[in-house]
Protein backbone atom coordinates (compact mmCIF):
# COMPACT_ATOMS: atom_id res chain seq x y z
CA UNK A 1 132.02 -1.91 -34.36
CA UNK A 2 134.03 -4.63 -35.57
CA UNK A 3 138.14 -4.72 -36.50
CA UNK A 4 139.20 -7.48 -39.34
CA UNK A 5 142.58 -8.34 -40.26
CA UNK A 6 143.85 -10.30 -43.31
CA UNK A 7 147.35 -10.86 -42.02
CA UNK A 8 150.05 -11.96 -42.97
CA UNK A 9 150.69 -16.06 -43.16
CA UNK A 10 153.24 -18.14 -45.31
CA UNK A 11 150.47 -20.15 -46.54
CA UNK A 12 146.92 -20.31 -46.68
CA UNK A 13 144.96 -20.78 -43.14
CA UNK A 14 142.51 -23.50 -42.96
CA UNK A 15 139.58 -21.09 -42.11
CA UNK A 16 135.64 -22.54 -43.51
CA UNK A 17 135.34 -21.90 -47.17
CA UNK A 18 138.89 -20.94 -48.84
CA UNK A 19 138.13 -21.40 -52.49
CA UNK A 20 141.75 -20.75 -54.00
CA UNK A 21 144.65 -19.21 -53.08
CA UNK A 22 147.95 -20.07 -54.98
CA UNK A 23 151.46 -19.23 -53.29
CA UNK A 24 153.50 -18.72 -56.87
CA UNK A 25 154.36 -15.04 -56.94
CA UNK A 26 151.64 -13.78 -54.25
CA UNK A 27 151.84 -10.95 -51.26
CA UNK A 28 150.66 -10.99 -47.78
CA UNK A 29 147.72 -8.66 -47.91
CA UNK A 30 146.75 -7.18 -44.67
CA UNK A 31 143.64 -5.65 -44.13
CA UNK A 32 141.57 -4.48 -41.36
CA UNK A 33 138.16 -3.32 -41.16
CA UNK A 34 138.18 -0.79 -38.36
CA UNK A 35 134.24 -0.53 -37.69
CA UNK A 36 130.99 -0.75 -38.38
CA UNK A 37 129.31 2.69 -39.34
CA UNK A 38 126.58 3.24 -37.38
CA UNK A 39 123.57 5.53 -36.72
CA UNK A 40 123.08 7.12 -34.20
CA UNK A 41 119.52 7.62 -34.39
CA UNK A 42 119.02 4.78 -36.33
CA UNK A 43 119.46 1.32 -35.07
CA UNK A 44 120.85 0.56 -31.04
CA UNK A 45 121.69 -3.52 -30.56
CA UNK A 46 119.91 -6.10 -28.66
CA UNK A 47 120.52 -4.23 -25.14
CA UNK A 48 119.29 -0.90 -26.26
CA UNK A 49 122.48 1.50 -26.88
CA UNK A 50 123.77 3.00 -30.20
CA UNK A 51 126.97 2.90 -30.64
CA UNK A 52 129.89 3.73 -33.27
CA UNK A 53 131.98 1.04 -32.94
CA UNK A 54 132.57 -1.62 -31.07
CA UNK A 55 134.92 -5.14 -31.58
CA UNK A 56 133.13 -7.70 -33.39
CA UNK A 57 134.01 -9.99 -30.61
CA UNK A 58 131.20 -8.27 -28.67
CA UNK A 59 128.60 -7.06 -31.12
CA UNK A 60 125.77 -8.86 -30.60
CA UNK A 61 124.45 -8.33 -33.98
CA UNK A 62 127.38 -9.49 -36.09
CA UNK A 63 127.24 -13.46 -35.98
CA UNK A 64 129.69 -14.38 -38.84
CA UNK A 65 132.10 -12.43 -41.21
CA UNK A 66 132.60 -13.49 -44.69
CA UNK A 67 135.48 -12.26 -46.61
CA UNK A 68 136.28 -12.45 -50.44
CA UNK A 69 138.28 -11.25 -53.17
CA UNK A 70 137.26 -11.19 -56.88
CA UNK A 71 139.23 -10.95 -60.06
CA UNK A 72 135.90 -9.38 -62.47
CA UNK A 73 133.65 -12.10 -61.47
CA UNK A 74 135.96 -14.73 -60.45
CA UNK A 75 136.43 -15.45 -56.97
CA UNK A 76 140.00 -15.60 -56.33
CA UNK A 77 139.66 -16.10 -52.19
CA UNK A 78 136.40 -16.53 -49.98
CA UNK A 79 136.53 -17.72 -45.91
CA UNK A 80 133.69 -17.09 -43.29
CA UNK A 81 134.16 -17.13 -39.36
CA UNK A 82 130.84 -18.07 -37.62
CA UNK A 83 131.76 -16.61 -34.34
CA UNK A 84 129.65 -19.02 -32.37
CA UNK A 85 131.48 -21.76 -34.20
CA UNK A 86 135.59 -22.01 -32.89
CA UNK A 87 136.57 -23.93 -35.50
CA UNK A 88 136.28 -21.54 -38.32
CA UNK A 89 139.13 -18.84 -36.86
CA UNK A 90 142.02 -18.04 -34.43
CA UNK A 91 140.90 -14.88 -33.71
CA UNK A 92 137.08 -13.95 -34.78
CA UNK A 93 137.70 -10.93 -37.27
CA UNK A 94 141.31 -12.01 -38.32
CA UNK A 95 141.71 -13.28 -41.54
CA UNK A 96 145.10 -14.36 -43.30
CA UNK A 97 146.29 -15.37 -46.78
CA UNK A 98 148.32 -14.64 -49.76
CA UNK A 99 147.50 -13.18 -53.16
CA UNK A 100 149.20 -13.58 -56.91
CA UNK A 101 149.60 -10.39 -58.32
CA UNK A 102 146.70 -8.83 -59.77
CA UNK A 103 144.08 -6.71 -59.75
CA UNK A 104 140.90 -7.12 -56.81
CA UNK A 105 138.10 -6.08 -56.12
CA UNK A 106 137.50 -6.86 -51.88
CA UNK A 107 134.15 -7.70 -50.39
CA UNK A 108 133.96 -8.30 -46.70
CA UNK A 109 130.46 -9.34 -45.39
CA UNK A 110 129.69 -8.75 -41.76
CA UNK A 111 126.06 -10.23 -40.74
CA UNK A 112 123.53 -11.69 -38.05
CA UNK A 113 123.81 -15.87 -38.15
CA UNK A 114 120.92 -18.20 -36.16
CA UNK A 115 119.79 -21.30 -36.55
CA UNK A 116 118.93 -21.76 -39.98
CA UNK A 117 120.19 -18.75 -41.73
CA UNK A 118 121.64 -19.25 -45.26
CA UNK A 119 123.64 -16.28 -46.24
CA UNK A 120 125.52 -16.55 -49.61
CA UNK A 121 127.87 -14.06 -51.46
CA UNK A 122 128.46 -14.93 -54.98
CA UNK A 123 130.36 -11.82 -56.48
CA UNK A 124 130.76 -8.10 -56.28
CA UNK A 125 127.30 -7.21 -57.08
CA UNK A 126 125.11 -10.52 -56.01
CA UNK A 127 124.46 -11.99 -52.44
CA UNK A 128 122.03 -12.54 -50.18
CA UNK A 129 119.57 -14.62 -47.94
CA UNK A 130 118.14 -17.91 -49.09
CA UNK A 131 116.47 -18.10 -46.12
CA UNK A 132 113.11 -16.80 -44.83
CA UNK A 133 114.62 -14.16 -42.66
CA UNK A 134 117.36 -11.70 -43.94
CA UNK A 135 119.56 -10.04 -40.92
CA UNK A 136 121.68 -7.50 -40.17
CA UNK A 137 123.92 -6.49 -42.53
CA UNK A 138 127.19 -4.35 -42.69
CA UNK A 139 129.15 -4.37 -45.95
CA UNK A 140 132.26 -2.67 -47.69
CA UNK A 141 133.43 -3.24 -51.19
CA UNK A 142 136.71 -1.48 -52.49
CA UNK A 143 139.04 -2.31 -55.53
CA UNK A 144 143.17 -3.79 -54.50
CA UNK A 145 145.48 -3.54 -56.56
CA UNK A 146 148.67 -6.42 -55.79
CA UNK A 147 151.82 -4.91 -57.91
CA UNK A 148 153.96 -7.44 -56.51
CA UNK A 149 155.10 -9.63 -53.91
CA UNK A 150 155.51 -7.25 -51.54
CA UNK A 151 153.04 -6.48 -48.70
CA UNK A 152 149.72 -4.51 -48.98
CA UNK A 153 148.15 -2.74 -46.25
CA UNK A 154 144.15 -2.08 -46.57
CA UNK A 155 141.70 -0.66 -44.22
CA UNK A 156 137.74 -0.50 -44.55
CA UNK A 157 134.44 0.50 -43.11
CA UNK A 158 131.72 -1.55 -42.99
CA UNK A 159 128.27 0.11 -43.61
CA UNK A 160 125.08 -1.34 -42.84
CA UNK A 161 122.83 -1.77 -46.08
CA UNK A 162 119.84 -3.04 -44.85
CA UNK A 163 116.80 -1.22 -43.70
CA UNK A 164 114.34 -2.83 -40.69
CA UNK A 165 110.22 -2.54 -39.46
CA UNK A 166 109.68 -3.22 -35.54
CA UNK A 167 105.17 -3.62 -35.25
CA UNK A 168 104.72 -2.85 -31.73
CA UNK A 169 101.18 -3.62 -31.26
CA UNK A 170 99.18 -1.23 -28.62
CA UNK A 171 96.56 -4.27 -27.92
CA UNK A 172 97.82 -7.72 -26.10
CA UNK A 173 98.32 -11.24 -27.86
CA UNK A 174 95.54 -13.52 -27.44
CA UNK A 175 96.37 -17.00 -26.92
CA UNK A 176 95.14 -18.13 -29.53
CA UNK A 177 96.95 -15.99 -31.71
CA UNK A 178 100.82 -17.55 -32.49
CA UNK A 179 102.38 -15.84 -35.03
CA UNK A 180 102.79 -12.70 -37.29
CA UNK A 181 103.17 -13.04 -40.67
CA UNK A 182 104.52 -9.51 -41.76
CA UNK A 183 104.51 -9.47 -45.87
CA UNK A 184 106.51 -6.67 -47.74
CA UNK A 185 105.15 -5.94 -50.86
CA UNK A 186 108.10 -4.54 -52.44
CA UNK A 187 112.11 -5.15 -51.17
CA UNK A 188 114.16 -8.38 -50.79
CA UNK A 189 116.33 -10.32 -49.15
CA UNK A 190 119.23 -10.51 -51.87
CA UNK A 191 121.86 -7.25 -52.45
CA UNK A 192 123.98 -5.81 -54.40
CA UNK A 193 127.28 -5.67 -52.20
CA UNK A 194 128.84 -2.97 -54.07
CA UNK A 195 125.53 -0.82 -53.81
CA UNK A 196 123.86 -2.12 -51.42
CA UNK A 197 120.62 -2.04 -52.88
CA UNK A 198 118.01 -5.00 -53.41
CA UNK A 199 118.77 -7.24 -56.28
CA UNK A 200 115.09 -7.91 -56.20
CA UNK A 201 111.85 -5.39 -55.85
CA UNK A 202 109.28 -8.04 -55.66
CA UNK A 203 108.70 -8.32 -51.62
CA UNK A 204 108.61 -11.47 -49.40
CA UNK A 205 106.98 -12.53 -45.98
CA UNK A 206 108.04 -13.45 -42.59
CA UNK A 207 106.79 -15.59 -39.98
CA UNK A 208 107.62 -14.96 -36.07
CA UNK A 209 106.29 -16.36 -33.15
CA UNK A 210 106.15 -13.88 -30.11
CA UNK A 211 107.79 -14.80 -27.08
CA UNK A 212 105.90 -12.71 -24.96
CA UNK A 213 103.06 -14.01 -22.97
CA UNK A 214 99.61 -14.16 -23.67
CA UNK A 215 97.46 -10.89 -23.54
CA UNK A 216 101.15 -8.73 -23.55
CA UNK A 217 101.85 -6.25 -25.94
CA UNK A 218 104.40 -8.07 -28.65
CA UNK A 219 106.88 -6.23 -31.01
CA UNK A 220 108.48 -8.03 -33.70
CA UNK A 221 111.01 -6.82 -36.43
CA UNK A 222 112.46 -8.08 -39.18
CA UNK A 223 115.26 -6.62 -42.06
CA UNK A 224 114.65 -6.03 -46.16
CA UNK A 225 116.51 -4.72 -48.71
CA UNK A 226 115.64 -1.88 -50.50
CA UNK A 227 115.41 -0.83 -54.17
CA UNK A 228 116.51 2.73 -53.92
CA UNK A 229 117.85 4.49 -51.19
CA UNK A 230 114.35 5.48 -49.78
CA UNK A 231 111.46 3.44 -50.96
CA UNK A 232 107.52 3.61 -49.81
CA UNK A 233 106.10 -0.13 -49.36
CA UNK A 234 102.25 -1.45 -48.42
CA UNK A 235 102.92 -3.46 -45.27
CA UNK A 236 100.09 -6.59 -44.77
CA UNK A 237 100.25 -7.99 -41.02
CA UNK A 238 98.46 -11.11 -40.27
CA UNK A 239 97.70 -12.99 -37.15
CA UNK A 240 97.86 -16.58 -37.57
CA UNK A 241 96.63 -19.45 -35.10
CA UNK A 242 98.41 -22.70 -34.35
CA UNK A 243 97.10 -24.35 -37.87
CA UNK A 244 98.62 -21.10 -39.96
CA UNK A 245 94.93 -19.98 -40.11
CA UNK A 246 94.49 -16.17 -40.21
CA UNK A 247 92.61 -14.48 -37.54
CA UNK A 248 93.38 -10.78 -38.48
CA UNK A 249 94.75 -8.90 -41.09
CA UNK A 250 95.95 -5.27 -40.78
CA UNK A 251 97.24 -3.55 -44.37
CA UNK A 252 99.13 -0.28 -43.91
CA UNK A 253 99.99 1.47 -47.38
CA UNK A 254 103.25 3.42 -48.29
CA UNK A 255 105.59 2.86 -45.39
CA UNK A 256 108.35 5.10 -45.79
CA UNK A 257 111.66 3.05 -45.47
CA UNK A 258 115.07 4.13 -45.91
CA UNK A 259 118.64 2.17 -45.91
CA UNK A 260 120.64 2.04 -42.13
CA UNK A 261 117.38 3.64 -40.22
CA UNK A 262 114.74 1.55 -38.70
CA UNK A 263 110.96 1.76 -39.31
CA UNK A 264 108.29 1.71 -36.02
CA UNK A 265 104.39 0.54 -37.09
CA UNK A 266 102.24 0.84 -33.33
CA UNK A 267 98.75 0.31 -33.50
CA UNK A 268 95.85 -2.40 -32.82
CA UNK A 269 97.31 -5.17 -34.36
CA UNK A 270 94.69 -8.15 -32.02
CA UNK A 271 91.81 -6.50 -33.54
CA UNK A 272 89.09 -6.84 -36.08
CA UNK A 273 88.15 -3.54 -36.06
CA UNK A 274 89.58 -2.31 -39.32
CA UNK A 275 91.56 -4.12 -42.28
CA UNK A 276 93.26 -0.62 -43.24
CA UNK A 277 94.70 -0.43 -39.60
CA UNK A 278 93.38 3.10 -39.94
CA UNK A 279 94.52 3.40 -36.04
CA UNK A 280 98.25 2.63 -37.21
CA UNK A 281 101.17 5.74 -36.27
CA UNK A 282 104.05 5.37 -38.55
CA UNK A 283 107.28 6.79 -37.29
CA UNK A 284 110.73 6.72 -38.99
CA UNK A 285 114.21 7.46 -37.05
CA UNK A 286 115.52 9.34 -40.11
CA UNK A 287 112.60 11.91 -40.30
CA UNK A 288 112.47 13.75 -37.01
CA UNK A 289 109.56 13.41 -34.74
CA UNK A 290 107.96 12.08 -37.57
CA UNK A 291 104.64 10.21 -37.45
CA UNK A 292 101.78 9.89 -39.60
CA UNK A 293 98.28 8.04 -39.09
CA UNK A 294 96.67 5.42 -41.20
């Protein structure tokens, strides 16, 4: 899905965020990331397909790219291109700058950016989403070695780390009812690049507002983080009126999650019928024609 190139330059370019980068005895270093791995089964973008690759010019899902190398935990080179945001790159996906010699180890960061989103990456193994909302997330981490001045040639694939619920509710909105609040008990928002694994286990909550009108069926999603590569986590949903009051509360225990596959919860979700949400169908794209009631 997405092609990034470090090319080649005689001196640094003035992309957002260079942190160092020292022309005495360095090397062009090109690299490009060829795509973003996919499912198949798994996620599709905004207008519904799945999809193996695609230019990150065009994926709707991939809003900035953020690019660093490390020396242990030193950061030797960092830039980000916000796509939406000229300024910050040429060419969205093509990087360029120079390296001393030395041994690397290369992050590149491909993610979902909206209005206020704070994504930072702080080394190798620590970065992450400060705030409410994480996004999508494709990473690769790999290990360069520069020998000398002469020029290196590196290629990577971005995999997506993060894992993602979509609550389609079976009932409409009333209009009284303005938000979801959808709390994870366990997960985060911060990861381990070179893992891709939660750097935290101890949950967080997020707030949307449907845009669909009143008494329609909504469906809202949101991303996490997980701890392990398949991890079981109590859900709580929450309707919430204009003053952040709740109106109903649904709890659905043990939702299976697992990294780069989506989650669906459909069920009641206007309804004061039941706090367990016995009435809830769980169904996972990485378990075929899986589904389970609560």
């Amino acid at each position: 899905m997405a092609v990034v190139g470090l090319l080649a330059a005689t001196s640094c370019s003035n992309e957002s965020e260079v942190t160092v980068c020292n022309e005495t005895e360095t090397a062009p270093v090109h690299v490009r990331v060829r795509d973003f791995s996919m499912s198949v089964e798994g996620f599709s973008d905004s207008r519904g397909r799945t999809r193996t690759a695609e230019d990150p010019a065009d994926c709707d899902e991939v809003g900035a790219i953020t690019l660093a190398f490390y020396n242990g935990t030193t950061e030797v080179y960092k830039v980000t291109q916000v796509k939406s945001d000229i300024s910050t790159y040429n060419t969205f996906g093509e990087f360029s700058c120079h390296l001393p010699v030395g041994n690397y180890t290369m992050v590149a960061v491909g993610y979902g950016l909206f209005s206020g989103d704070a994504f930072s990456l702080d080394s190798p193994t620590a970065a992450g989403y400060s705030s409410e909302k994480a996004r999508e997330t494709f990473v690769a981490t790999q290990t360069v070695h520069i020998a000398n001045t002469n020029a290196v040639e590196l290629s990577a694939t971005l995999e997506r780390v993060v894992s993602a619920l979509k609550i389609i509710s079976t009932d409409g909105r009333p209009d009284h009812a303005k938000k979801i609040r959808t709390t994870y008990a366990a997960g985060g928002k911060s990861f381990n690049p070179t893992t891709g694994l939660a750097t935290v286990n101890t949950g967080f909550a997020v707030e949307v507002s449907p845009s669909t009108p009143a008494n329609s069926a909504i469906e809202v999603k949101s991303f996490l983080f997980l701890a392990s590569d398949e991890q079981d986590i109590n859900i709580t949903i929450d309707v919430l009126d204009a003053n952040d009051d709740v109106l109903f509360t649904k709890q659905i225990p043990n939702v299976p999650f697992k990294r780069n596959r989506m989650t669906f919860l459909t069920g009641s979700v206007f309804s004061a019928t039941s706090l367990t949400s016995a009435a809830f169908q769980v169904e996972t794209g990485w378990l075929t024609n899986h589904t389970a009631n609560f």
